[in-house]
N, C-alpha and C. Protein backbone atom coordinates (compact mmCIF):
# COMPACT_ATOMS: atom_id res chain seq x y z
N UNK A 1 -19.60 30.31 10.71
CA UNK A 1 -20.20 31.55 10.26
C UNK A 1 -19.47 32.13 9.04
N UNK A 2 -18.40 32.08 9.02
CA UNK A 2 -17.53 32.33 7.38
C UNK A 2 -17.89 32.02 6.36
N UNK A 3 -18.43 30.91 6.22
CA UNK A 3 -19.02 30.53 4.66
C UNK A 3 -20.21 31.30 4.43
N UNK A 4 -20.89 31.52 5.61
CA UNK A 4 -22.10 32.41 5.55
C UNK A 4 -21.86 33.78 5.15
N UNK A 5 -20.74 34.54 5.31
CA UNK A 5 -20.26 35.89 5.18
C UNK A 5 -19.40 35.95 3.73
N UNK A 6 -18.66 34.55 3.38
CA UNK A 6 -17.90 34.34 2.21
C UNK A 6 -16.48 34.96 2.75
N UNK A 7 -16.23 34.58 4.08
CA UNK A 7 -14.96 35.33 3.93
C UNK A 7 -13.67 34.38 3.69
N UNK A 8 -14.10 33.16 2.76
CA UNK A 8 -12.59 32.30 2.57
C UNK A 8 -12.24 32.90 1.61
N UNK A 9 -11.06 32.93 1.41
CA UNK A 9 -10.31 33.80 -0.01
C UNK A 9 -9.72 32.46 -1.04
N UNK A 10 -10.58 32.55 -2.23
CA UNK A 10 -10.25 31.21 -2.98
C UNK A 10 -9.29 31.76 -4.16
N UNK A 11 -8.66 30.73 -4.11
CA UNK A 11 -7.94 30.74 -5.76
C UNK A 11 -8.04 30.05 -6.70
N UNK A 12 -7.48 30.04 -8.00
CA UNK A 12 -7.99 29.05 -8.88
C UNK A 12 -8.22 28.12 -8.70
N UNK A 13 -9.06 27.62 -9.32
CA UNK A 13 -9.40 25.71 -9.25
C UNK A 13 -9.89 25.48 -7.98
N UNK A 14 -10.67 26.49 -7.36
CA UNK A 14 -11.49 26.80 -5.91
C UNK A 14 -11.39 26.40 -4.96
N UNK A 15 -9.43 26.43 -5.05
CA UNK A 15 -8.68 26.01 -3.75
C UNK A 15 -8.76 26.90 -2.63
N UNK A 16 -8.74 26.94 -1.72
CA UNK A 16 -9.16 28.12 -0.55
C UNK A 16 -8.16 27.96 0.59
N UNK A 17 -8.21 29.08 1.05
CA UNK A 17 -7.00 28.82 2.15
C UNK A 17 -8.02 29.21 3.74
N UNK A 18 -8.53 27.57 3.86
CA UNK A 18 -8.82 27.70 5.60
C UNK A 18 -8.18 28.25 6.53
N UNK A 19 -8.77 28.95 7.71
CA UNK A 19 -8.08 29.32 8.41
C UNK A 19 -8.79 28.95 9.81
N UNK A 20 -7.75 28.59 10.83
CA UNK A 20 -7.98 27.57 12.33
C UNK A 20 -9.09 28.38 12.52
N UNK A 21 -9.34 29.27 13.36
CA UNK A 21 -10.33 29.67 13.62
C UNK A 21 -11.58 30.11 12.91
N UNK A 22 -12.17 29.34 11.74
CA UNK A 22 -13.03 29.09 10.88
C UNK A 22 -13.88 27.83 11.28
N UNK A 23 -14.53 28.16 12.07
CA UNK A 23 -15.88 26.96 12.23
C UNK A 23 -16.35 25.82 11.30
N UNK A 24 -16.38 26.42 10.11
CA UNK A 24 -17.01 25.30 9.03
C UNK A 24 -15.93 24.77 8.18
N UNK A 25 -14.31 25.46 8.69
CA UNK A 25 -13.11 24.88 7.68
C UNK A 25 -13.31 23.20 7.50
N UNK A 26 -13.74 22.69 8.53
CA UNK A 26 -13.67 21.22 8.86
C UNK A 26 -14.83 20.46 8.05
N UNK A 27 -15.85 21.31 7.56
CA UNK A 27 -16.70 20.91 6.67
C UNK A 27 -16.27 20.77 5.19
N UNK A 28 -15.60 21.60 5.38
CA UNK A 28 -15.44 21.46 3.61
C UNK A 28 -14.40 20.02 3.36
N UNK A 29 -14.80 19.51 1.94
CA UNK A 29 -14.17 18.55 1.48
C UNK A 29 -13.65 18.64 0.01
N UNK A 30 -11.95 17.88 0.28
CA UNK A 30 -11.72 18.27 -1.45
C UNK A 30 -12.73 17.23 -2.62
N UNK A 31 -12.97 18.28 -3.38
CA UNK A 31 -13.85 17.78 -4.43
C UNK A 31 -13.20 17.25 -5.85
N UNK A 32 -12.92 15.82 -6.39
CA UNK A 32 -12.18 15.70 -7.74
C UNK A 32 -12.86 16.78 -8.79
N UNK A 33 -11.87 17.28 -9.79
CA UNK A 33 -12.63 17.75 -11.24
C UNK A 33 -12.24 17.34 -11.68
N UNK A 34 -12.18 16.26 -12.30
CA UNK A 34 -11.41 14.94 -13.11
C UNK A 34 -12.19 13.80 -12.99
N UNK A 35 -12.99 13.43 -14.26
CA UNK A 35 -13.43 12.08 -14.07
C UNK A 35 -12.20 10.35 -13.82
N UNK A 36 -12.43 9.64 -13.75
CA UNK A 36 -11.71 8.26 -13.78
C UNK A 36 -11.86 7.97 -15.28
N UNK A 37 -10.75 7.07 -15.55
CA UNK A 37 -10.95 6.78 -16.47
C UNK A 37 -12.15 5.72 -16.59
N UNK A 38 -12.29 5.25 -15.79
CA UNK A 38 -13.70 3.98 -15.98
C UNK A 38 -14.99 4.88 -16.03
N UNK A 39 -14.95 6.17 -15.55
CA UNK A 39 -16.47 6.96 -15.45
C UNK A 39 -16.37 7.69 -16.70
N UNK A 40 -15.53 7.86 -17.74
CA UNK A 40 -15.36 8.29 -18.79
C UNK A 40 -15.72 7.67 -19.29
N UNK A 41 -15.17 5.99 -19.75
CA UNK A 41 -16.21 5.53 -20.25
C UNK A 41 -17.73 5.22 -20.55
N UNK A 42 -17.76 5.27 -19.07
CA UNK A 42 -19.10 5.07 -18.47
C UNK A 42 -20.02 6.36 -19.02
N UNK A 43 -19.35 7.51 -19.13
CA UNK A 43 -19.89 8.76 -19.74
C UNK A 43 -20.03 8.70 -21.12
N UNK A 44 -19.04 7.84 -21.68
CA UNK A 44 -19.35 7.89 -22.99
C UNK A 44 -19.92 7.11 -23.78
N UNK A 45 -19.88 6.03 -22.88
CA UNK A 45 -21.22 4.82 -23.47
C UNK A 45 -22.51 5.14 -23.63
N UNK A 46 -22.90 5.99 -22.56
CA UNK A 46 -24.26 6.28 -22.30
C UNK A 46 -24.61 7.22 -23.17
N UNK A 47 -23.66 8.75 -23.55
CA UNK A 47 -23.67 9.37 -24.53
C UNK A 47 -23.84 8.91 -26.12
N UNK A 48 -23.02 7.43 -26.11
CA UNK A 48 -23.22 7.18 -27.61
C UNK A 48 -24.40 6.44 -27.63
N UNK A 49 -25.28 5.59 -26.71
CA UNK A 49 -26.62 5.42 -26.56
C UNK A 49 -27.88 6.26 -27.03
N UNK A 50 -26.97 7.20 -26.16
CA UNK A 50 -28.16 8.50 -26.30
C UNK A 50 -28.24 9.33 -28.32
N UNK A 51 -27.23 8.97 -28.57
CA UNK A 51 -26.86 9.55 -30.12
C UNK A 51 -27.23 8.62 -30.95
N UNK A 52 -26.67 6.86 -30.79
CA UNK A 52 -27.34 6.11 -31.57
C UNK A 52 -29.33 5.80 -31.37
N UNK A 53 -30.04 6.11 -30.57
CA UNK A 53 -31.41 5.99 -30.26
C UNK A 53 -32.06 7.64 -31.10
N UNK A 54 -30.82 8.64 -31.32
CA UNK A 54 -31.37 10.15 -32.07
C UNK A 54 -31.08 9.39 -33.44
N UNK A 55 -30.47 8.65 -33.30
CA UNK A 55 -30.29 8.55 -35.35
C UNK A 55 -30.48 7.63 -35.33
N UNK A 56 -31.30 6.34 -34.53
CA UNK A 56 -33.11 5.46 -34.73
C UNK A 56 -33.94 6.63 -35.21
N UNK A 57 -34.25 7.38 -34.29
CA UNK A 57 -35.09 8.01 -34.44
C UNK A 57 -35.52 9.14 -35.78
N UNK A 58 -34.27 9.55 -36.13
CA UNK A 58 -34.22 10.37 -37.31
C UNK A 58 -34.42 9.49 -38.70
N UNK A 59 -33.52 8.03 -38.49
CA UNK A 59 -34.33 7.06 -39.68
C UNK A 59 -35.51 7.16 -40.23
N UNK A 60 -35.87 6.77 -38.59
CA UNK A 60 -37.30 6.40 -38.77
C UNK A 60 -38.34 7.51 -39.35
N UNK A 61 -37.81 8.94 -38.66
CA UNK A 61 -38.79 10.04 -39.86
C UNK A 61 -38.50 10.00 -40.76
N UNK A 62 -37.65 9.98 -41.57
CA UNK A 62 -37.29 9.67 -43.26
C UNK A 62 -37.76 8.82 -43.13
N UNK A 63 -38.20 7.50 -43.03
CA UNK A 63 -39.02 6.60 -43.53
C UNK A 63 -40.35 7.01 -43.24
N UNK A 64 -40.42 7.31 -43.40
CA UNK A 64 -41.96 7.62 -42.86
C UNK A 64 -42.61 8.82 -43.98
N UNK A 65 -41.47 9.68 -44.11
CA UNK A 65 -41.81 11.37 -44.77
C UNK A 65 -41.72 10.26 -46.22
N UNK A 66 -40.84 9.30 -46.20
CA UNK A 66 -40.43 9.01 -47.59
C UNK A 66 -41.73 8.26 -48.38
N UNK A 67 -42.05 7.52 -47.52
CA UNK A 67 -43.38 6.57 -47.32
C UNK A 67 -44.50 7.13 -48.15
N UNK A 68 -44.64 8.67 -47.24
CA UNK A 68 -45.68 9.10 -47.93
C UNK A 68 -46.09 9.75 -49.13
């Protein structure tokens, strides 16, 4: 019922201090905020995908505007 009321008291970086008699303490799980370094990449491959297919695309209207 605590999470429902909000009565965990969090601190930065939305560390919280459970307390035993808290029903749903046992639910919660620590969450990373830090990618891996392999999902960084993985983030940034896909990002430079996504940037090289915008500047296909922007070519291709200059060719086109130029065309005409």
């Amino acid at each position: 019922m605590c999470c429902q009321n909000n009565t965990h008291q969090t601190h930065a970086y939305g560390h919280g201090h459970s307390n035993s008699s808290c029903e749903c303490a046992k639910k919660h799980q620590f969450v990373r905020r830090f990618q891996t370094r392999d999902e960084q990449i993985t983030h940034l491959n896909t990002y430079l995908s996504e940037l090289q297919a915008e500047v296909n695309a922007v070519n291709e209207q200059i060719t086109q505007l130029q065309a005409d």
